[in-house]
Protein backbone atom coordinates (compact mmCIF):
# COMPACT_ATOMS: atom_id res chain seq x y z
CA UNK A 1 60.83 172.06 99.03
CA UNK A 2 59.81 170.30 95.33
CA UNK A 3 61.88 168.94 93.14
CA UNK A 4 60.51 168.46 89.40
CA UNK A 5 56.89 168.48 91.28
CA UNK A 6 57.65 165.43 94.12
CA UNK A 7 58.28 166.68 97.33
CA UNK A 8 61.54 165.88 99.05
CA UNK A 9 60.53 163.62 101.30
CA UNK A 10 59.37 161.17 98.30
CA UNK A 11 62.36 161.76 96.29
CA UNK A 12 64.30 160.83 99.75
CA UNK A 13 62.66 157.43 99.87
CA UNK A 14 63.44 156.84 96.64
CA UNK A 15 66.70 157.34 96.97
CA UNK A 16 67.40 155.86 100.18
CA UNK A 17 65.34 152.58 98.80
CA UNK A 18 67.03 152.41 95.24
CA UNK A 19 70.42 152.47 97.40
CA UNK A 20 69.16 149.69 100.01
CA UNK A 21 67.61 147.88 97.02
CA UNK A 22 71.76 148.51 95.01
CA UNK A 23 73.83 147.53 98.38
CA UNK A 24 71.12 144.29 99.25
CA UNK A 25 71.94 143.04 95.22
CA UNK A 26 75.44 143.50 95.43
CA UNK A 27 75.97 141.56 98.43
CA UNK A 28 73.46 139.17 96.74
CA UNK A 29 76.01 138.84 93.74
CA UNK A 30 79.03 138.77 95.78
CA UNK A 31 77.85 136.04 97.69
CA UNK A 32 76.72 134.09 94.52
CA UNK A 33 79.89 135.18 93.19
CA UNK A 34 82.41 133.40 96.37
CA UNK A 35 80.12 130.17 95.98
CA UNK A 36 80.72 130.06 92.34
CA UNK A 37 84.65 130.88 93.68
CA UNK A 38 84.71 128.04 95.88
CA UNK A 39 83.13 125.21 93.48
CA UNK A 40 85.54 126.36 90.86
CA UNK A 41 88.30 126.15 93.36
CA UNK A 42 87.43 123.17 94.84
CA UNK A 43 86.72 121.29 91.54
CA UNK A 44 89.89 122.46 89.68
CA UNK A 45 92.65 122.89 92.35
CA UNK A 46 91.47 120.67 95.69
CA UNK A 47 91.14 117.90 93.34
CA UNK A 48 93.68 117.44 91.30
CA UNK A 49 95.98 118.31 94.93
CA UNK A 50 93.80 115.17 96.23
CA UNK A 51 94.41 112.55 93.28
CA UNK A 52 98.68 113.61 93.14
CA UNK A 53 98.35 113.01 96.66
CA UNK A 54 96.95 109.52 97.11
CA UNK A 55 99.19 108.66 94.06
CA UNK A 56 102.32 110.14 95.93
CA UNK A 57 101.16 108.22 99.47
CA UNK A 58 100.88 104.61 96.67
CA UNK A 59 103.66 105.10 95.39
CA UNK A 60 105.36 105.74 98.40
CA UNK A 61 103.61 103.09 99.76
CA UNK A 62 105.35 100.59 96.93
CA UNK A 63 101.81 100.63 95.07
CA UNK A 64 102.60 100.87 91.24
CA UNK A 65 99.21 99.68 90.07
CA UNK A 66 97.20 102.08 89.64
CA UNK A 67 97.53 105.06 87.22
CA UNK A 68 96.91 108.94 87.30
CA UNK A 69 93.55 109.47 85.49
CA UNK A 70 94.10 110.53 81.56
CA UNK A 71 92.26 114.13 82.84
CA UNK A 72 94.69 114.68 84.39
CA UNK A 73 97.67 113.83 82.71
CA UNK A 74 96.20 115.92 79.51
CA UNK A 75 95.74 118.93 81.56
CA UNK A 76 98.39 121.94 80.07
CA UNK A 77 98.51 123.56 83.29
CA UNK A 78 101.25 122.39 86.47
CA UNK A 79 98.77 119.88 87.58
CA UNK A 80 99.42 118.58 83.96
CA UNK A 81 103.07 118.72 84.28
CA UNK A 82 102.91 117.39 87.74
CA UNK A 83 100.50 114.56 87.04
CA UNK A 84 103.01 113.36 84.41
CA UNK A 85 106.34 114.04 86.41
CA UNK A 86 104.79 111.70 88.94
CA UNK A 87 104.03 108.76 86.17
CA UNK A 88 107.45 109.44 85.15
CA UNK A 89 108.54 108.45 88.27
CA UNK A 90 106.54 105.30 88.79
CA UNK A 91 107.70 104.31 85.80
CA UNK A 92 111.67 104.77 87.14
CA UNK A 93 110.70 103.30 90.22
CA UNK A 94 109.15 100.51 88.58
CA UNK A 95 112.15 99.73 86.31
CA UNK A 96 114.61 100.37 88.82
CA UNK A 97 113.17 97.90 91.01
CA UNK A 98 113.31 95.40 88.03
CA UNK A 99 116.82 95.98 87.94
CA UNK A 100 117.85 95.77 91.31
CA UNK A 101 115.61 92.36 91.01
CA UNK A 102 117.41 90.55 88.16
CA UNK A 103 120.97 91.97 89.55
CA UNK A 104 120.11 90.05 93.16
CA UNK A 105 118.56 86.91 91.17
CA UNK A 106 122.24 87.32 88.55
CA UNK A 107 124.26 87.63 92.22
CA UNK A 108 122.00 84.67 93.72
CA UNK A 109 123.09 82.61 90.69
CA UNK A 110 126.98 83.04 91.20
CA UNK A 111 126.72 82.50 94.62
CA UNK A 112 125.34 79.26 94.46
CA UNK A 113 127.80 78.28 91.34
CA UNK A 114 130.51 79.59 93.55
CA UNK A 115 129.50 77.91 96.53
CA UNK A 116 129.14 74.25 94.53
CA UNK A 117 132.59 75.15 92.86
CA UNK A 118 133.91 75.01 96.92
CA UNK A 119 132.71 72.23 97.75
CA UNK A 120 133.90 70.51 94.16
CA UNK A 121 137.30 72.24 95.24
CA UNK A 122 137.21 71.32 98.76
CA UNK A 123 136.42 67.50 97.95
CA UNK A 124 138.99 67.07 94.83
CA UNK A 125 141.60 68.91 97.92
CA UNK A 126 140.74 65.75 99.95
CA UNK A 127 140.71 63.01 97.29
CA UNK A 128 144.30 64.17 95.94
CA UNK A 129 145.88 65.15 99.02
CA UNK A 130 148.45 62.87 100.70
CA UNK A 131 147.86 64.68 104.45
CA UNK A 132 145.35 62.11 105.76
CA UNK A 133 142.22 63.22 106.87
CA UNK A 134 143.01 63.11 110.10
CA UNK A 135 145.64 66.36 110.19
CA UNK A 136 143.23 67.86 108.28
CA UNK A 137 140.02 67.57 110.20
CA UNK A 138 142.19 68.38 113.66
CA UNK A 139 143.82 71.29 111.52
CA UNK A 140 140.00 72.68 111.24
CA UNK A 141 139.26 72.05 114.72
CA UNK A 142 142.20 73.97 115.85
CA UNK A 143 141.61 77.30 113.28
């Protein structure tokens, strides 16, 4: 049989290798396609998963030195809002551990004043007494 003067066979191969030729590009593309995917991925999610990460594992870690890169902090997406939640709470950490620092140094301090206001006590006890020393030291052994 002829179709528009080829014969049917010809207009077959055609066919059959404009199809092969159409299925071979497309899987072409749609592999190019899932590489492009993955680098994309890989680059904007993986990483920015990666740098909250270590910064979590420092901080939790008692590391306050080192900072979330300014990329990341500027970012308007969650990793943005993440990436400065976690600076925000370095920054807590950091000032609550300043706190908790000069409140032990502040308790340090009275405890010492305390402790020589004792001994003042416990000496101007002895000096003005009129128990001798003697009760007194066998009144201590006996408590």
């Amino acid at each position: 049989m002829f179709f528009i003067g080829f014969a049917q066979d010809v207009i077959n191969k055609i066919i059959n290798n404009s199809i092969f030729e159409n299925v071979i590009g497309s899987l072409v593309l749609i592999i190019i396609a899932t590489i492009i995917y993955n680098v994309f991925t890989r680059i904007s999610i993986n990483r920015p998963f990666k740098v909250m990460k270590e910064q979590l594992l420092e901080t939790a870690a008692g590391s306050f030195n080192t900072e979330i890169p300014e990329k990341y902090l500027q970012r308007k997406d969650e990793f943005g809002e993440i990436a400065l939640a976690i600076k925000e709470m370095q920054n807590s950490l950091k000032n609550m551990i300043v706190n908790v620092r000069e409140k032990a140094h502040g308790v340090n301090t009275y405890s010492e004043e305390l402790a020589e206001s004792s001994v003042e006590m416990t000496e101007a006890f002895l000096r003005t007494s009129s128990v001798p020393q003697r009760m007194l030291v066998t009144w201590s052994i006996i408590s």
